[in-house]
PDB file of N, CA and C in Angstrom:
ATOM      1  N   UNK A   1       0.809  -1.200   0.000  1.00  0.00           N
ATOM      2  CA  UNK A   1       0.000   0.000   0.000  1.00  0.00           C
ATOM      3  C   UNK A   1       0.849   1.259   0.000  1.00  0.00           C
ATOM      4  N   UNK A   2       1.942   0.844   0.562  1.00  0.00           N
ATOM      5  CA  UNK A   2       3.184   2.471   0.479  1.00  0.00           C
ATOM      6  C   UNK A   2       2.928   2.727  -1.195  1.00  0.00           C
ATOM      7  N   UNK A   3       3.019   3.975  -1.399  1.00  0.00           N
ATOM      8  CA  UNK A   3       3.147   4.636  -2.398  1.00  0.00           C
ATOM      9  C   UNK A   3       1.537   4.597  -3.533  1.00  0.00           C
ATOM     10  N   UNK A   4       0.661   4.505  -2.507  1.00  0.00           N
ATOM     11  CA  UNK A   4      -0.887   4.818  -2.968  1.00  0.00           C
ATOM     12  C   UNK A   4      -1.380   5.559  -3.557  1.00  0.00           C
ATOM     13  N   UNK A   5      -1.957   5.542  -4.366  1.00  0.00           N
ATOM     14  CA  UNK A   5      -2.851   6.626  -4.788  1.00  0.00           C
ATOM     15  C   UNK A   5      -4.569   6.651  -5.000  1.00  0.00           C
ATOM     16  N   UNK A   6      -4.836   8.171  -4.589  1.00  0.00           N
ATOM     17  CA  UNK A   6      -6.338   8.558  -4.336  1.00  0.00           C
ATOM     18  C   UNK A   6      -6.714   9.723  -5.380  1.00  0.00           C
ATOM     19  N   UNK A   7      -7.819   8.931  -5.955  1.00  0.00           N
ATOM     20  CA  UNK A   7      -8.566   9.899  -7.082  1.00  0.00           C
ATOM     21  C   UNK A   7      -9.956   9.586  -6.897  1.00  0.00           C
ATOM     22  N   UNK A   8     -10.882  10.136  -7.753  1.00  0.00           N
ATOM     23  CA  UNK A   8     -12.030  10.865  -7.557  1.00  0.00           C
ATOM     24  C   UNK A   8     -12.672   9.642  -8.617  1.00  0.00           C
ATOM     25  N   UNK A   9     -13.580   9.078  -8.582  1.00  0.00           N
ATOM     26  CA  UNK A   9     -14.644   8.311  -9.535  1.00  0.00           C
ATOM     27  C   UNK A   9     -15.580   9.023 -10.104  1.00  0.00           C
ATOM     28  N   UNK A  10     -15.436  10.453 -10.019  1.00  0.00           N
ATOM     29  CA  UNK A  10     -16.324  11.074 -10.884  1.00  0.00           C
ATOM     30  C   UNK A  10     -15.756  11.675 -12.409  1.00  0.00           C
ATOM     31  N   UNK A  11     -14.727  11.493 -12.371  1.00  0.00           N
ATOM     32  CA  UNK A  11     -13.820  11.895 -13.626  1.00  0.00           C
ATOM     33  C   UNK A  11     -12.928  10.975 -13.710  1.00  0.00           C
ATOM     34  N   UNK A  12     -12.694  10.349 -15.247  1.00  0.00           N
ATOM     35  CA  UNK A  12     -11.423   9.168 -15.743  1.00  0.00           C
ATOM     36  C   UNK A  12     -10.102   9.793 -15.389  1.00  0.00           C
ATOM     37  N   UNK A  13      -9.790  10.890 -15.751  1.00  0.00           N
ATOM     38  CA  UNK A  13      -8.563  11.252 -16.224  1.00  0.00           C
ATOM     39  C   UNK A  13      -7.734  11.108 -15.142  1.00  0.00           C
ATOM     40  N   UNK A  14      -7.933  11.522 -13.691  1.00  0.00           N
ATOM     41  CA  UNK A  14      -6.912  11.774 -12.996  1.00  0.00           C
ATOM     42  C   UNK A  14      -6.805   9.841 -12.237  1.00  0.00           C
ATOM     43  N   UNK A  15      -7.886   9.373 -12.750  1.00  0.00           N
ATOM     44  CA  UNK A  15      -7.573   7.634 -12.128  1.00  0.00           C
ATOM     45  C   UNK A  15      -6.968   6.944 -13.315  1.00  0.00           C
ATOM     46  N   UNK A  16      -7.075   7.419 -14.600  1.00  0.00           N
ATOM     47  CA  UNK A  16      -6.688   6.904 -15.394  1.00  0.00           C
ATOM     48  C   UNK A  16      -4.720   7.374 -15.810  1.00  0.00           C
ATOM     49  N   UNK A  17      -4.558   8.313 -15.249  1.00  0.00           N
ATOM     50  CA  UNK A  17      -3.031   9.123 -14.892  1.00  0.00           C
ATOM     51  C   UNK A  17      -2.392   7.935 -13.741  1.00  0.00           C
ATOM     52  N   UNK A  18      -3.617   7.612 -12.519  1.00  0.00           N
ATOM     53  CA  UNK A  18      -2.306   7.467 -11.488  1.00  0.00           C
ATOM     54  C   UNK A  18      -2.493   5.786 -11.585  1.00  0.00           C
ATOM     55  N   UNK A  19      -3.712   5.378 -12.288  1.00  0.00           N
ATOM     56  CA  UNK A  19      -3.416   4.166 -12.059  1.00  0.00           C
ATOM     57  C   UNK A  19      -1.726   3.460 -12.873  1.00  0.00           C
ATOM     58  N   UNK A  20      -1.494   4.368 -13.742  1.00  0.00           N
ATOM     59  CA  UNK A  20      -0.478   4.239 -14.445  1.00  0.00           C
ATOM     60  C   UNK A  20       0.965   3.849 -13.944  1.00  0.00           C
ATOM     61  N   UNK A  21       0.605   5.411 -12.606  1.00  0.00           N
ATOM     62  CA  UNK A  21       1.675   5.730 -11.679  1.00  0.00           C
ATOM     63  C   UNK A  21       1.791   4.084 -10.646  1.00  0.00           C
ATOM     64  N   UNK A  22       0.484   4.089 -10.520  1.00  0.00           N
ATOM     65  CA  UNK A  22       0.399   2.983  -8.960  1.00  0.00           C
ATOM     66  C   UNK A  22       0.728   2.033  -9.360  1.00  0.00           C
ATOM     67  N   UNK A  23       0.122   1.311 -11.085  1.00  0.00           N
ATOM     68  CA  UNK A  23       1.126   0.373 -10.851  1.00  0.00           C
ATOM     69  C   UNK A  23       2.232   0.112 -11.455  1.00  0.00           C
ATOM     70  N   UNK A  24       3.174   1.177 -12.181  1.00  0.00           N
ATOM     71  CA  UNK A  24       4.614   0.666 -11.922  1.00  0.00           C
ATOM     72  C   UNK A  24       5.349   0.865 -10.546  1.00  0.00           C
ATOM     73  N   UNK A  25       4.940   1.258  -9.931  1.00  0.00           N
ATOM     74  CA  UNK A  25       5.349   1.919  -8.503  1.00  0.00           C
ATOM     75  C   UNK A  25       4.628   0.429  -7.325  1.00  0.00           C
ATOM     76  N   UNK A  26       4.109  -0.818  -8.310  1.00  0.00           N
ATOM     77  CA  UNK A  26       3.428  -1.821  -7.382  1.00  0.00           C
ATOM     78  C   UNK A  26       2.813  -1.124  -6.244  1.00  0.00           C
ATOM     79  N   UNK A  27       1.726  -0.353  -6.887  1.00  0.00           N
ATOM     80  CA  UNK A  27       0.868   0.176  -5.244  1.00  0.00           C
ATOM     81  C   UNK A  27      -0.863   0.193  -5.775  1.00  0.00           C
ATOM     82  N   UNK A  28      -1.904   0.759  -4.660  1.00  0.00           N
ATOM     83  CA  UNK A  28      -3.226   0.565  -5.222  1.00  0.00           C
ATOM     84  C   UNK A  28      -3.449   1.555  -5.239  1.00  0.00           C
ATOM     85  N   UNK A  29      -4.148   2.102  -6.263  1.00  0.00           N
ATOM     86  CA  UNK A  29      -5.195   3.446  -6.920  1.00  0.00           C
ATOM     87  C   UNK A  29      -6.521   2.823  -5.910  1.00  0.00           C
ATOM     88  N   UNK A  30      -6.925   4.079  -4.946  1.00  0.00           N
ATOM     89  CA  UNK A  30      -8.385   4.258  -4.327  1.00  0.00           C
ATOM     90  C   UNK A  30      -9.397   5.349  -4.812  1.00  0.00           C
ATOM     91  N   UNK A  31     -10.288   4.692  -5.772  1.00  0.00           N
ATOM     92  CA  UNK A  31     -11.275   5.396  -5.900  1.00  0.00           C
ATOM     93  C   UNK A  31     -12.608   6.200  -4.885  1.00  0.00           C
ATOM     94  N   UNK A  32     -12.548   7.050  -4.566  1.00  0.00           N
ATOM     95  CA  UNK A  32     -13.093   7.751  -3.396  1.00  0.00           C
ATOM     96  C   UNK A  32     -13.142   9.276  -3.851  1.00  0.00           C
ATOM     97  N   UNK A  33     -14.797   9.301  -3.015  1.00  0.00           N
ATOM     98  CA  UNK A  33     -15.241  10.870  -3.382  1.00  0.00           C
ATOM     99  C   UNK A  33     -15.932  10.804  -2.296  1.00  0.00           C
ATOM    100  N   UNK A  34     -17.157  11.921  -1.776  1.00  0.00           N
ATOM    101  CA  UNK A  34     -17.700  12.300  -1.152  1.00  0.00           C
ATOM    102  C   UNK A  34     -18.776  11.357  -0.582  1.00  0.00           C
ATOM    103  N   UNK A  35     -19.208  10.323  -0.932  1.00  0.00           N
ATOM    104  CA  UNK A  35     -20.492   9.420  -1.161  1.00  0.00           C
ATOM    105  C   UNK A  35     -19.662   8.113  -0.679  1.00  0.00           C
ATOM    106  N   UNK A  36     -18.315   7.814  -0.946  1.00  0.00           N
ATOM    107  CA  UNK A  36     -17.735   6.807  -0.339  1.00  0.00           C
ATOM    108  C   UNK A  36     -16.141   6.762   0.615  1.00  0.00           C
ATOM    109  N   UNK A  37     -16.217   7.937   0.815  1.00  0.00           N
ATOM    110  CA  UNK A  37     -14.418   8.450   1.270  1.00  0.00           C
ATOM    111  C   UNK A  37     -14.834   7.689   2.508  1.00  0.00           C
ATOM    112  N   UNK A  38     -15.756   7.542   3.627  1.00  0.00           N
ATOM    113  CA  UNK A  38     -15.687   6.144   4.882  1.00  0.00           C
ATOM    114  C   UNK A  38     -15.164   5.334   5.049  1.00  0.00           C
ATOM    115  N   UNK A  39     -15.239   4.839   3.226  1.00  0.00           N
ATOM    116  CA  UNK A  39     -14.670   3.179   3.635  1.00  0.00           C
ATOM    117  C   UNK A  39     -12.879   3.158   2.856  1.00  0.00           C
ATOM    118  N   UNK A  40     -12.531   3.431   3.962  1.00  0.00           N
ATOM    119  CA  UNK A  40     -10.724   3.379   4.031  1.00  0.00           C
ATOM    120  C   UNK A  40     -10.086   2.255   4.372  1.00  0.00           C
ATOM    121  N   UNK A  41     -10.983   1.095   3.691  1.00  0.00           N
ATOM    122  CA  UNK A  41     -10.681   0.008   4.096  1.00  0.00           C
ATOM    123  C   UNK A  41      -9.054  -0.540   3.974  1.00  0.00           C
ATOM    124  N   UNK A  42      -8.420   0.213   2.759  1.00  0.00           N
ATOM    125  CA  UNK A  42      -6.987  -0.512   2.495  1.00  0.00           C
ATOM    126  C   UNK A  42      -5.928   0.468   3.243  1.00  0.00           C
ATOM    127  N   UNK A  43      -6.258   1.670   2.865  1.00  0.00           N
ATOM    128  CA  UNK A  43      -5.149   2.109   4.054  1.00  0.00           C
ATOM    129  C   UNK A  43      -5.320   1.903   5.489  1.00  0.00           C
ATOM    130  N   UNK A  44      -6.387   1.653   6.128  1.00  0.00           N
ATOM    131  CA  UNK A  44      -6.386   1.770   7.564  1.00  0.00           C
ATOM    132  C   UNK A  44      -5.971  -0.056   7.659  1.00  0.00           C
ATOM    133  N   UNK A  45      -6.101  -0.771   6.514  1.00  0.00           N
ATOM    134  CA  UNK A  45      -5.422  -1.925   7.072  1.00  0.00           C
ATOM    135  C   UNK A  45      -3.696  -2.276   6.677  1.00  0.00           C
ATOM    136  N   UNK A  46      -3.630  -1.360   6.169  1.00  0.00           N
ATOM    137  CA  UNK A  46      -1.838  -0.981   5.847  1.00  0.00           C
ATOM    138  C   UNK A  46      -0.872  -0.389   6.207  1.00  0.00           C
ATOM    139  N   UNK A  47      -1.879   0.841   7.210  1.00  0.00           N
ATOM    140  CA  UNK A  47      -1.270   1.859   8.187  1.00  0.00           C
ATOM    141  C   UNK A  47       0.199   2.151   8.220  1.00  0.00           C
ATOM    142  N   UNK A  48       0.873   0.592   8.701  1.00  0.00           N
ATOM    143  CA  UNK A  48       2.139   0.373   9.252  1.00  0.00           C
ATOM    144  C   UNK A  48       3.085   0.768   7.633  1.00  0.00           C
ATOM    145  N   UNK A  49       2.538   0.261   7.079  1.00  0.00           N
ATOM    146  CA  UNK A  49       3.431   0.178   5.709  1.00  0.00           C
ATOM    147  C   UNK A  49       3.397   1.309   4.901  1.00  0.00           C
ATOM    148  N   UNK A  50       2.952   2.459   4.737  1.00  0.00           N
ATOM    149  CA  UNK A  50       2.466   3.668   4.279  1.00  0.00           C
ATOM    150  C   UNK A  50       2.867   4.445   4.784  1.00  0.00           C
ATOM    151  N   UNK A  51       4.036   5.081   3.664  1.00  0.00           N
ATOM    152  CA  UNK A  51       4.901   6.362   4.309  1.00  0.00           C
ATOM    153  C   UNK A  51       4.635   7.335   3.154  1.00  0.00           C
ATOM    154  N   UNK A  52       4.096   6.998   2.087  1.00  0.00           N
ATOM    155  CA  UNK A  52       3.867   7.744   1.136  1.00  0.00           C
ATOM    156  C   UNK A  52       2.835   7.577   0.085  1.00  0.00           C
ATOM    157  N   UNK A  53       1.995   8.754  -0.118  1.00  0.00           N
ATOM    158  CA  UNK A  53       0.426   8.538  -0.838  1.00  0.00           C
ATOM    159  C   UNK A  53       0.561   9.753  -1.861  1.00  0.00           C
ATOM    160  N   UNK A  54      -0.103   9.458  -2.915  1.00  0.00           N
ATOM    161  CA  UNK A  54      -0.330  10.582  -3.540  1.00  0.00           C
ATOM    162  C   UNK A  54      -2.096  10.776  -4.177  1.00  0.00           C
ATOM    163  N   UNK A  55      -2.216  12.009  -4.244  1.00  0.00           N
ATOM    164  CA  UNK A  55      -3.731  12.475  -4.339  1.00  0.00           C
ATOM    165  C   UNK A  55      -3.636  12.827  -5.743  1.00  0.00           C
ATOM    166  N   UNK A  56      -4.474  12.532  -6.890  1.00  0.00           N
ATOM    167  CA  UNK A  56      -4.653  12.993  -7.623  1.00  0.00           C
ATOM    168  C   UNK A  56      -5.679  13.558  -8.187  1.00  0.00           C
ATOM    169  N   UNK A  57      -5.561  14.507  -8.594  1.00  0.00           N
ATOM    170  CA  UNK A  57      -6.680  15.943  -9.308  1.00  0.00           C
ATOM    171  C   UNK A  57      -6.757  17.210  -8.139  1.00  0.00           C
ATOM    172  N   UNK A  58      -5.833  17.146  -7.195  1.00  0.00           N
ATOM    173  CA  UNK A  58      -5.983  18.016  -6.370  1.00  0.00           C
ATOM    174  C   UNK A  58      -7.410  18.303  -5.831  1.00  0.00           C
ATOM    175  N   UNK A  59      -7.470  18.903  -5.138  1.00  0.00           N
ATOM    176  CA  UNK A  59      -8.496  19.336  -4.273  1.00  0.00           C
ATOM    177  C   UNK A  59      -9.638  19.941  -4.792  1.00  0.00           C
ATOM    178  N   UNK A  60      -9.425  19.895  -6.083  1.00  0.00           N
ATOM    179  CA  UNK A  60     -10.619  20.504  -6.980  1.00  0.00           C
ATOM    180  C   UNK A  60     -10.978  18.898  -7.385  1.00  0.00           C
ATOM    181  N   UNK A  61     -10.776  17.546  -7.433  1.00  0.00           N
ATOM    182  CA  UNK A  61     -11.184  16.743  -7.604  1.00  0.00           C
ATOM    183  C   UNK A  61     -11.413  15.632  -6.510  1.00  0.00           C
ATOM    184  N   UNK A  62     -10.491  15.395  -5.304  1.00  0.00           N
ATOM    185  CA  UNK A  62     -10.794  14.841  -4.234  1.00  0.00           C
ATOM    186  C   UNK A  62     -10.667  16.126  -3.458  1.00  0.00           C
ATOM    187  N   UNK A  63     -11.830  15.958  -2.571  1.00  0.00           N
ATOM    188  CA  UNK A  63     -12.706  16.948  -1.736  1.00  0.00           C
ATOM    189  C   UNK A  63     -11.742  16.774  -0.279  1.00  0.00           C
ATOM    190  N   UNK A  64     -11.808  17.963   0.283  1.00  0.00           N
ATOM    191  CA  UNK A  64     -10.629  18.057   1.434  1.00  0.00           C
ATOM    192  C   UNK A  64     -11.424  17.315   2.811  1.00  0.00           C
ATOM    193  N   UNK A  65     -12.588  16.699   2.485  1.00  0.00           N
ATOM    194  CA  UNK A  65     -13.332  15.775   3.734  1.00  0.00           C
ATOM    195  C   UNK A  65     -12.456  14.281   3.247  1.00  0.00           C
ATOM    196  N   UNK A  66     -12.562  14.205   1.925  1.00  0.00           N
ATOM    197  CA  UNK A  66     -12.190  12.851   1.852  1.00  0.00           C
ATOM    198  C   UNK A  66     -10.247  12.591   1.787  1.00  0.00           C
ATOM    199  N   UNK A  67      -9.557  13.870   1.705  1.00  0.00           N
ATOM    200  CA  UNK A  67      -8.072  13.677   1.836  1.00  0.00           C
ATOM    201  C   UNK A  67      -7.689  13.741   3.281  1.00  0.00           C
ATOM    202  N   UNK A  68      -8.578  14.315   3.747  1.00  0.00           N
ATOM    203  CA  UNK A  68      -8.425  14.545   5.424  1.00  0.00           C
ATOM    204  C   UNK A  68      -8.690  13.105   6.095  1.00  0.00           C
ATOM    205  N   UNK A  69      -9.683  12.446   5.726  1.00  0.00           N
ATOM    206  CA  UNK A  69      -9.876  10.704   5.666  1.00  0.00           C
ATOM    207  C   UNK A  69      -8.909   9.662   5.931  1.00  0.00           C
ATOM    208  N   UNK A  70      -8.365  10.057   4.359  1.00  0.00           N
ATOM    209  CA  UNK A  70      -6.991   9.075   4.107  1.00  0.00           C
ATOM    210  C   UNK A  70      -6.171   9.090   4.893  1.00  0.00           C
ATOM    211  N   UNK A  71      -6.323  10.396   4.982  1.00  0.00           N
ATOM    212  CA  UNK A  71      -4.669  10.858   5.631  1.00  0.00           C
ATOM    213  C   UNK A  71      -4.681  10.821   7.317  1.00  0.00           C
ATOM    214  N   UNK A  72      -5.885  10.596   7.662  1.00  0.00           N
ATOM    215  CA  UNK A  72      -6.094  10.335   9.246  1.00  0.00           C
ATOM    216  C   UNK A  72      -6.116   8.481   9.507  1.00  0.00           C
ATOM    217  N   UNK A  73      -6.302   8.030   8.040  1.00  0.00           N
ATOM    218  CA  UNK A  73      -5.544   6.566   8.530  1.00  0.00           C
ATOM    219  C   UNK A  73      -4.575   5.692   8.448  1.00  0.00           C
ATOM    220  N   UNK A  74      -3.880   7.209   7.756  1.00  0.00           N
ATOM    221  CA  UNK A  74      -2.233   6.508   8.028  1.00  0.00           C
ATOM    222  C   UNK A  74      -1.530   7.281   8.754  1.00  0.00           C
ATOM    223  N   UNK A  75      -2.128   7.760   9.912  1.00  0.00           N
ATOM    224  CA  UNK A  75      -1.190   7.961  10.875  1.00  0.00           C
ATOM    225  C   UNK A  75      -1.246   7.427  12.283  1.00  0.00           C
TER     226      UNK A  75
END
């Protein structure tokens, strides 16, 4: 799960960019927006292993409820 990435299911482009990234980098693309950012099921069970995530489409595409999410379950 180190080296994750989080994009938005309401637009291709920025999941279709990092899935690119995630997997030569062997990591998982999380699709999450406003309607499902709760279920943090893979990072909060990876916690330990996750030193580094990346968000893609910025904050104009994942909403600062759902980066605030992520990012409260890997620490």
């Amino acid at each position: 799960a180190n080296g994750m990435g989080v994009a938005t299911s309401y637009s291709y482009y920025d999941a279709l960019t990092g899935a690119a990234l995630c997997g030569r980098n062997d990591a998982v693309l999380v699709l999450a927006d406003a309607a499902n950012y709760a279920n943090a099921s893979i990072p909060k069970a990876n916690r330990s292993q996750i030193s580094s995530a990346y968000v893609f489409g910025g904050p104009r595409a994942v909403e600062d409820k759902v980066f605030s999410a992520f990012e409260a379950t890997t620490k």
